[in-house]
Protein backbone atom coordinates (compact mmCIF):
# COMPACT_ATOMS: atom_id res chain seq x y z
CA UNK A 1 60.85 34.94 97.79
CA UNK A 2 57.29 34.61 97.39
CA UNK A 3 55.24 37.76 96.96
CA UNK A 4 51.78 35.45 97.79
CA UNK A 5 50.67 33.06 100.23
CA UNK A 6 47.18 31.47 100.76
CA UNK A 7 47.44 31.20 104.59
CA UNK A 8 43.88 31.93 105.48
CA UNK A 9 45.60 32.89 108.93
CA UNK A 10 46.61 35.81 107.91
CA UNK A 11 45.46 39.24 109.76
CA UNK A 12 45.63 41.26 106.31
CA UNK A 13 45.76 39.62 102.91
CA UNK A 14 45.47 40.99 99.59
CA UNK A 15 44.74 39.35 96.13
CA UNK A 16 45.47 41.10 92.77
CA UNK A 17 44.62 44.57 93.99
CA UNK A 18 44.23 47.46 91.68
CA UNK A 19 43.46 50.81 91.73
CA UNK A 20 43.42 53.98 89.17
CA UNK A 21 42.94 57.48 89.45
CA UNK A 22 42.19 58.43 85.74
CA UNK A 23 44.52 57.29 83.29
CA UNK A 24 47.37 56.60 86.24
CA UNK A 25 47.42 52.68 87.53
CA UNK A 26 48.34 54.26 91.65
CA UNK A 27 48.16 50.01 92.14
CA UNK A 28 48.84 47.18 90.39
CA UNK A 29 48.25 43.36 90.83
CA UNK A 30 49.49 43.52 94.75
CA UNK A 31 49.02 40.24 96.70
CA UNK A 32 50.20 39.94 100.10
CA UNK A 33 50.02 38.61 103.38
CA UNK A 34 50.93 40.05 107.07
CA UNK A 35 50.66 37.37 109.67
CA UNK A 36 49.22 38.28 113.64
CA UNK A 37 51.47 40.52 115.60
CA UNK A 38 53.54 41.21 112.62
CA UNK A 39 55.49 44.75 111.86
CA UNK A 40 55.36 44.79 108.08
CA UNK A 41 56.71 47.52 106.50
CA UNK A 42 55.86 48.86 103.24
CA UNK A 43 58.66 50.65 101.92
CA UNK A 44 58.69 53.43 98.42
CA UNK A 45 59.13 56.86 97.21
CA UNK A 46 56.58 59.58 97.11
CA UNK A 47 53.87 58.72 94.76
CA UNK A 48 54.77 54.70 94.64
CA UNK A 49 51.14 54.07 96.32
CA UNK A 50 51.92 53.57 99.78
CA UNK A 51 48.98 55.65 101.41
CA UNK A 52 46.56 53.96 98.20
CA UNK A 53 47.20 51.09 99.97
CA UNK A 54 46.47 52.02 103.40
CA UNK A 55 42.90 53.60 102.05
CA UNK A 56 42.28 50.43 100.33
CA UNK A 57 42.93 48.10 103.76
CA UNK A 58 41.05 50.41 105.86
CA UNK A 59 38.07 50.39 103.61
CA UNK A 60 38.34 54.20 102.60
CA UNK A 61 38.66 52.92 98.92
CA UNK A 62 37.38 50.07 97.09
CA UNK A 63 39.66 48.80 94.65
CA UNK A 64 39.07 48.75 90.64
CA UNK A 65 39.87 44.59 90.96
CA UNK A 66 40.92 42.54 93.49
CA UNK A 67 40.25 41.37 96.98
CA UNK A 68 41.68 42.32 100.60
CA UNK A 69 40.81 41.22 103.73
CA UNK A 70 41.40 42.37 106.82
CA UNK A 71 41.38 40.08 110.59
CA UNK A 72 38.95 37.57 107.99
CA UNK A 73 36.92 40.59 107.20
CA UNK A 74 36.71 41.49 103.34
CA UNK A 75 37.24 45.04 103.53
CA UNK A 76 34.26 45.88 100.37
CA UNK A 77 31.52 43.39 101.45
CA UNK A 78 32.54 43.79 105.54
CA UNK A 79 33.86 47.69 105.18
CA UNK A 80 31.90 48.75 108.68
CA UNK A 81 33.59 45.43 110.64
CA UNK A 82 36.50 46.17 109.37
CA UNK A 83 36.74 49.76 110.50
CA UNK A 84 35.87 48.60 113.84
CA UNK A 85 38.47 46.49 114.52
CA UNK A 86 41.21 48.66 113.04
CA UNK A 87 42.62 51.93 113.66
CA UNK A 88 44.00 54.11 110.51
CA UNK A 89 46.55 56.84 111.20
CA UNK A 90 47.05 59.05 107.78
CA UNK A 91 49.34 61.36 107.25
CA UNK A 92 47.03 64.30 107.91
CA UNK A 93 45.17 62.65 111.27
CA UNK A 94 41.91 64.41 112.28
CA UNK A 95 43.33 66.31 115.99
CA UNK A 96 41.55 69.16 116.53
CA UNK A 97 43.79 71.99 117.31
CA UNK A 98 41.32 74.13 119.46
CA UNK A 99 41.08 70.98 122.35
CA UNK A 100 43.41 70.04 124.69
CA UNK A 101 45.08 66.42 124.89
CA UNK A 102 42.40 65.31 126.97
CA UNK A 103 39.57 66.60 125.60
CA UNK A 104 40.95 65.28 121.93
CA UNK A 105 41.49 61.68 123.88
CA UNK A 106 37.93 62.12 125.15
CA UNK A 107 36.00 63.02 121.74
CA UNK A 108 37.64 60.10 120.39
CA UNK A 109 36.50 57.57 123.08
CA UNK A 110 33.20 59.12 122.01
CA UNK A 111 33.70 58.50 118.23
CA UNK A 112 34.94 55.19 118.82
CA UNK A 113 31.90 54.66 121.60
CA UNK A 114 34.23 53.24 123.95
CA UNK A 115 32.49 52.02 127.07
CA UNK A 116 32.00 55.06 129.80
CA UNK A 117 33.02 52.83 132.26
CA UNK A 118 36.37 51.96 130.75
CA UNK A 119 37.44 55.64 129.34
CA UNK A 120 39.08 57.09 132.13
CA UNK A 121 41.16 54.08 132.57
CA UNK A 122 42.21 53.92 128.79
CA UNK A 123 42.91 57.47 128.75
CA UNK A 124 45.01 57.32 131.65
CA UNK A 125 46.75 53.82 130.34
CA UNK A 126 47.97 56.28 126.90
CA UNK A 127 48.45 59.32 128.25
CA UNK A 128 51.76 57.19 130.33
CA UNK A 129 52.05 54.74 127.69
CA UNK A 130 52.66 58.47 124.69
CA UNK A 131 54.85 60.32 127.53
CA UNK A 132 51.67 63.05 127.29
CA UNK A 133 50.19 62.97 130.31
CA UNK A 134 52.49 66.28 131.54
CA UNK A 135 50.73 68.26 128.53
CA UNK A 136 47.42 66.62 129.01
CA UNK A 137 46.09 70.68 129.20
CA UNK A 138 47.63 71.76 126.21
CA UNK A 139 45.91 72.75 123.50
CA UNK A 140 47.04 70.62 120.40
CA UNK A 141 47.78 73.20 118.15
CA UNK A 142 50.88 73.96 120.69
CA UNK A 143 52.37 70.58 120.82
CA UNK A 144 55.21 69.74 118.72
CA UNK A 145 55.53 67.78 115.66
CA UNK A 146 56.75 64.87 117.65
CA UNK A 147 53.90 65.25 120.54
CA UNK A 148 51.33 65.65 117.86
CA UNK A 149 52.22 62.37 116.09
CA UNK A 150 52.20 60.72 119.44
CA UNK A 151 48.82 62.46 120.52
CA UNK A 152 47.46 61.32 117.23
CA UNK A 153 48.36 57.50 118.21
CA UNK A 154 46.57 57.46 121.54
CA UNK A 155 43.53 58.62 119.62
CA UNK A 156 43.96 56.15 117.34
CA UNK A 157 44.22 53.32 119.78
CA UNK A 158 41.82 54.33 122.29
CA UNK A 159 39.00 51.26 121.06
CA UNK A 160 42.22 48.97 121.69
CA UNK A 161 42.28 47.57 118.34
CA UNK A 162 44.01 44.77 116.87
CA UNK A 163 45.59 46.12 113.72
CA UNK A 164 47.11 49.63 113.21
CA UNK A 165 47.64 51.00 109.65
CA UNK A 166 49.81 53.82 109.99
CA UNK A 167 50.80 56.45 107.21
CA UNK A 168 54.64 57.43 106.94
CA UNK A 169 53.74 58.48 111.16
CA UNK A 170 57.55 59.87 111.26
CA UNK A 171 57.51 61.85 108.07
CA UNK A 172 58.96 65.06 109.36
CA UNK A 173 59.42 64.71 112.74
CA UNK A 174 62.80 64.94 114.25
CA UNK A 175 64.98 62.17 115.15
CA UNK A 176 64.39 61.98 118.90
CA UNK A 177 60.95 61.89 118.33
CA UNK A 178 60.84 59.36 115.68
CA UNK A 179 63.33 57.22 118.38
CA UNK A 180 60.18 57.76 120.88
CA UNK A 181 57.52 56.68 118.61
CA UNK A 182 58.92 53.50 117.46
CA UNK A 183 59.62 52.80 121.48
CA UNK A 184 55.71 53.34 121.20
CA UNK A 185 55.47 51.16 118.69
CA UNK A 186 57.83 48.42 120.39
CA UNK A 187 55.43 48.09 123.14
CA UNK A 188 52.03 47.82 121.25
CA UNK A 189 53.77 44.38 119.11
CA UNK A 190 53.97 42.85 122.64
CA UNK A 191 51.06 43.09 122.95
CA UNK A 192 50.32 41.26 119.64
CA UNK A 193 49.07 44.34 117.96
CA UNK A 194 49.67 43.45 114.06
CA UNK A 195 51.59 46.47 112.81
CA UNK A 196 51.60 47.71 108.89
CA UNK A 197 53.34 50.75 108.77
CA UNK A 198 54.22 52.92 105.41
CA UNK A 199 57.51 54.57 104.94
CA UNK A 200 59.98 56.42 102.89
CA UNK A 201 62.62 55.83 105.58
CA UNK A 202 64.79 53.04 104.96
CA UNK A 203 66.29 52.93 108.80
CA UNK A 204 62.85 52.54 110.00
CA UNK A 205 61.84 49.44 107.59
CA UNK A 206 64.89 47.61 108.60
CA UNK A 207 63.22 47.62 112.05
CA UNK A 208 60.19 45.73 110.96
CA UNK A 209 60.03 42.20 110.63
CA UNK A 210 59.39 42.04 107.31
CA UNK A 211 59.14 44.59 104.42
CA UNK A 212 57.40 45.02 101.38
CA UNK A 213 59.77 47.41 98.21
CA UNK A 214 56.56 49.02 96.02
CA UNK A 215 57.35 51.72 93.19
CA UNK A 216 54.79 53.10 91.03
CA UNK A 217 52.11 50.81 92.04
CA UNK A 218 54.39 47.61 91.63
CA UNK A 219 55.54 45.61 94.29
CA UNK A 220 58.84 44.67 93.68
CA UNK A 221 60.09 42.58 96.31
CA UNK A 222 58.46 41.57 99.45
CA UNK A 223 60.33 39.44 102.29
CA UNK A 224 62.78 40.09 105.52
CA UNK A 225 65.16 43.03 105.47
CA UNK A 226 68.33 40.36 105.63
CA UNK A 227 65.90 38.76 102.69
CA UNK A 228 65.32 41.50 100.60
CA UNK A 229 69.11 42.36 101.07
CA UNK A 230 70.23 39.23 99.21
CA UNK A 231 68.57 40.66 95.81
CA UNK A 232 71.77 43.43 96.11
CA UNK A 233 73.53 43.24 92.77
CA UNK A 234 77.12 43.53 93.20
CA UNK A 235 79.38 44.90 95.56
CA UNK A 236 79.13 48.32 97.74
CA UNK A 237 82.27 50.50 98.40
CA UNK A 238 82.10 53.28 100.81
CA UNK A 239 83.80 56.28 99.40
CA UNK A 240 85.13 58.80 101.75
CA UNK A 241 86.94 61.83 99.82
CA UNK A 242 87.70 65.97 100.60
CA UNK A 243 84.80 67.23 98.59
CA UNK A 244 82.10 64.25 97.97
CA UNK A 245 79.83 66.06 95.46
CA UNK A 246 82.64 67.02 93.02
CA UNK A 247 83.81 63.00 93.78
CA UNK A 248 80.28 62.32 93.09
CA UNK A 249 80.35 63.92 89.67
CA UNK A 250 83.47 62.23 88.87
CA UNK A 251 82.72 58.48 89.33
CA UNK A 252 79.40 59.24 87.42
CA UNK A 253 81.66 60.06 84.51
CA UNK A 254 83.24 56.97 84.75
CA UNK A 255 80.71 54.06 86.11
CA UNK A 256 76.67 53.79 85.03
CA UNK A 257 74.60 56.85 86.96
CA UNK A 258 73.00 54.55 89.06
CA UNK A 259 75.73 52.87 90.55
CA UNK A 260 77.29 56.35 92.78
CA UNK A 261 74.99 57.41 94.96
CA UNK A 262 75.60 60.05 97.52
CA UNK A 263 74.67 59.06 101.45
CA UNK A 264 75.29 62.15 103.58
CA UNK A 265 79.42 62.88 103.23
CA UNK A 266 79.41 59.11 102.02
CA UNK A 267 79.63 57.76 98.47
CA UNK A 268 78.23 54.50 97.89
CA UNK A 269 79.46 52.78 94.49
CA UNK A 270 77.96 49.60 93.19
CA UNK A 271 80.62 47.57 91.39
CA UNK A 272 80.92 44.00 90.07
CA UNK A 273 84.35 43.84 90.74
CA UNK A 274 85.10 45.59 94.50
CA UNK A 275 89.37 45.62 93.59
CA UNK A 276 88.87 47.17 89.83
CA UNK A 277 86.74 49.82 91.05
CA UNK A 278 88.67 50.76 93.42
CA UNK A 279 91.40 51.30 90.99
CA UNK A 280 89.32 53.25 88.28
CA UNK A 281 87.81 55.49 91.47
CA UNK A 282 91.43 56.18 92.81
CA UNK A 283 92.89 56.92 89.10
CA UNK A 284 90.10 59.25 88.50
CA UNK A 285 89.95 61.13 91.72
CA UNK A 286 94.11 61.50 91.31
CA UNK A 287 93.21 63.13 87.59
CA UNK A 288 91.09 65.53 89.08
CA UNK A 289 92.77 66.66 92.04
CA UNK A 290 90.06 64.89 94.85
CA UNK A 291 91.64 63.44 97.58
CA UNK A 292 90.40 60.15 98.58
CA UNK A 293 90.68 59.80 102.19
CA UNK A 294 88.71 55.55 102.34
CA UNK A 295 87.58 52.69 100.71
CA UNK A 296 85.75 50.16 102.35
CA UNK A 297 83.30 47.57 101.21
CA UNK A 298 80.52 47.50 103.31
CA UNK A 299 76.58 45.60 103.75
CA UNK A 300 73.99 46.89 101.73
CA UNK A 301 71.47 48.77 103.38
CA UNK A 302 67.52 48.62 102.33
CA UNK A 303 68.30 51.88 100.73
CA UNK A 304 70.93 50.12 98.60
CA UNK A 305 68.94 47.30 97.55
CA UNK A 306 66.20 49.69 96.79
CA UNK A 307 68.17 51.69 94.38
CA UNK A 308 69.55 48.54 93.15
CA UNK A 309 66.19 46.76 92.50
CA UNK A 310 64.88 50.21 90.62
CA UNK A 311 67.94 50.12 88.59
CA UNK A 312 66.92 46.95 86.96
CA UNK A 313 63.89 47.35 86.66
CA UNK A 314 64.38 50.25 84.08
């Protein structure tokens, strides 16, 4: 898969980028491309560089080398046209607690000098379009985690723009809400609104069209999530057993650490050989008195390949 392209189409591109804080390279050498109405998906641990990146394509940071451009705009020499044709959601966006939906919707049509004669019928487009406008009265600081993330994306698109960089916009927010927000989300790409979206949630980048794998600064694999799934090495086995972390401890005695992971009351072992690790797994759980209660071999997830790729690259 190629990590580069040099289709001047493209709504973001990047070219070499890099970025230090001190002595610590936060990017390295990243070149991509996300084409028009695209969700891309950018996918790493805590502290891989994810939000670096989203500073860097919204024009919040300049880069140490490298270019990036964003809808043709190079986001150094073009920084103010870039910012208006974006809208950047970080992880800690700017609502002001004190206001009230409405009046938080209404200082950002200001900030983003939206036409007076179009506000009301924005506002009233995202309040339905966020599921808000019953709380429209409410003062932010009493809205859930959930409403707050939504309330936070209305602002965000209230100038209508044509690319939206958002920064891990799930992280902590409960399942039904994260369900609502990428229904949200859904709607905006039919609308052709390109999409690059950060995450450390491997269910949520198999929903984008294409995702990017970065660790430590390092983009390791960039392509769809049926693409990126073909770099899997080996074979997974879903292990079902009575106690999972003892069974956990017990296969790590017996096959390389990385290749037993645990997945909720799931063990996932990586094995060359599906049939012979079966065997070894079932002769060691018998030894030490686990009772194995399934073996199945099963797709890789993202989360899989992920571990998988970070395994050999070490």
């Amino acid at each position: 898969m190629s990590l580069t392209s040099d289709n001047p189409s493209s709504v973001i591109r990047t070219e070499g980028l890099r970025k230090s804080f001190g002595k610590i390279q936060a990017i390295k050498n990243l070149s991509l491309n996300v084409e028009r109405g695209e969700m891309f998906g950018l996918v790493g641990p805590d502290g891989a560089g994810k939000t670096t990146v989203m500073r860097l394509l919204s024009a919040v940071l300049d880069p140490d080398a490298g270019d990036a451009w964003v809808l043709g705009r190079h986001t150094v020499k073009e920084s103010e046209a870039v910012k208006d044709q974006i809208a950047y959601m970080s992880q800690r966006f700017g609502l002001y607690p004190d206001l009230t939906v409405i009046e938080n919707l209404l200082f950002y049509t200001d900030i983003y000098d939206v036409p007076r004669g179009e506000r009301e019928k924005r506002i009233r487009r995202l309040l339905s379009f966020s599921n808000l406008g019953p709380f429209q009265k409410r003062q932010a600081r009493d809205l859930s985690g959930g409403m707050k993330q939504k309330l936070g994306l209305a602002c965000a698109l209230v100038h209508t723009p044509k690319v939206l960089l958002l920064d891990e916009p799930t992280n902590g927010v409960d399942p039904l809400s994260r369900r609502e927000f990428w229904k949200i989300l859904n709607g905006l790409l039919r609308e052709q609104v390109t999409i690059f979206i950060s995450t450390s949630y491997l269910d949520e980048a198999e929903r984008c069209h294409r995702v990017a794998l970065l660790n430590e600064g390092e983009l390791l694999a960039c392509g769809t999530p049926d693409e990126v799934k073909q770099m899997m090495r080996g074979t997974i086995l879903e292990v079902r057993t009575s106690n999972p972390r003892s069974a956990l401890e017990v296969l790590r005695k017996h096959f390389p650490a990385q290749a037993a992971r645990l997945f909720g009351d799931r063990i996932h072992l990586v094995a060359d050989s599906a049939a012979k690790a079966q065997e070894q797994a079932e002769k060691a759980f018998a030894e030490e008195g686990i009772k194995l209660l399934s073996v199945r071999e099963i797709e890789p997830g993202l989360e899989d390949v992920f571990l998988s790729v970070l395994a050999s690259n070490h």
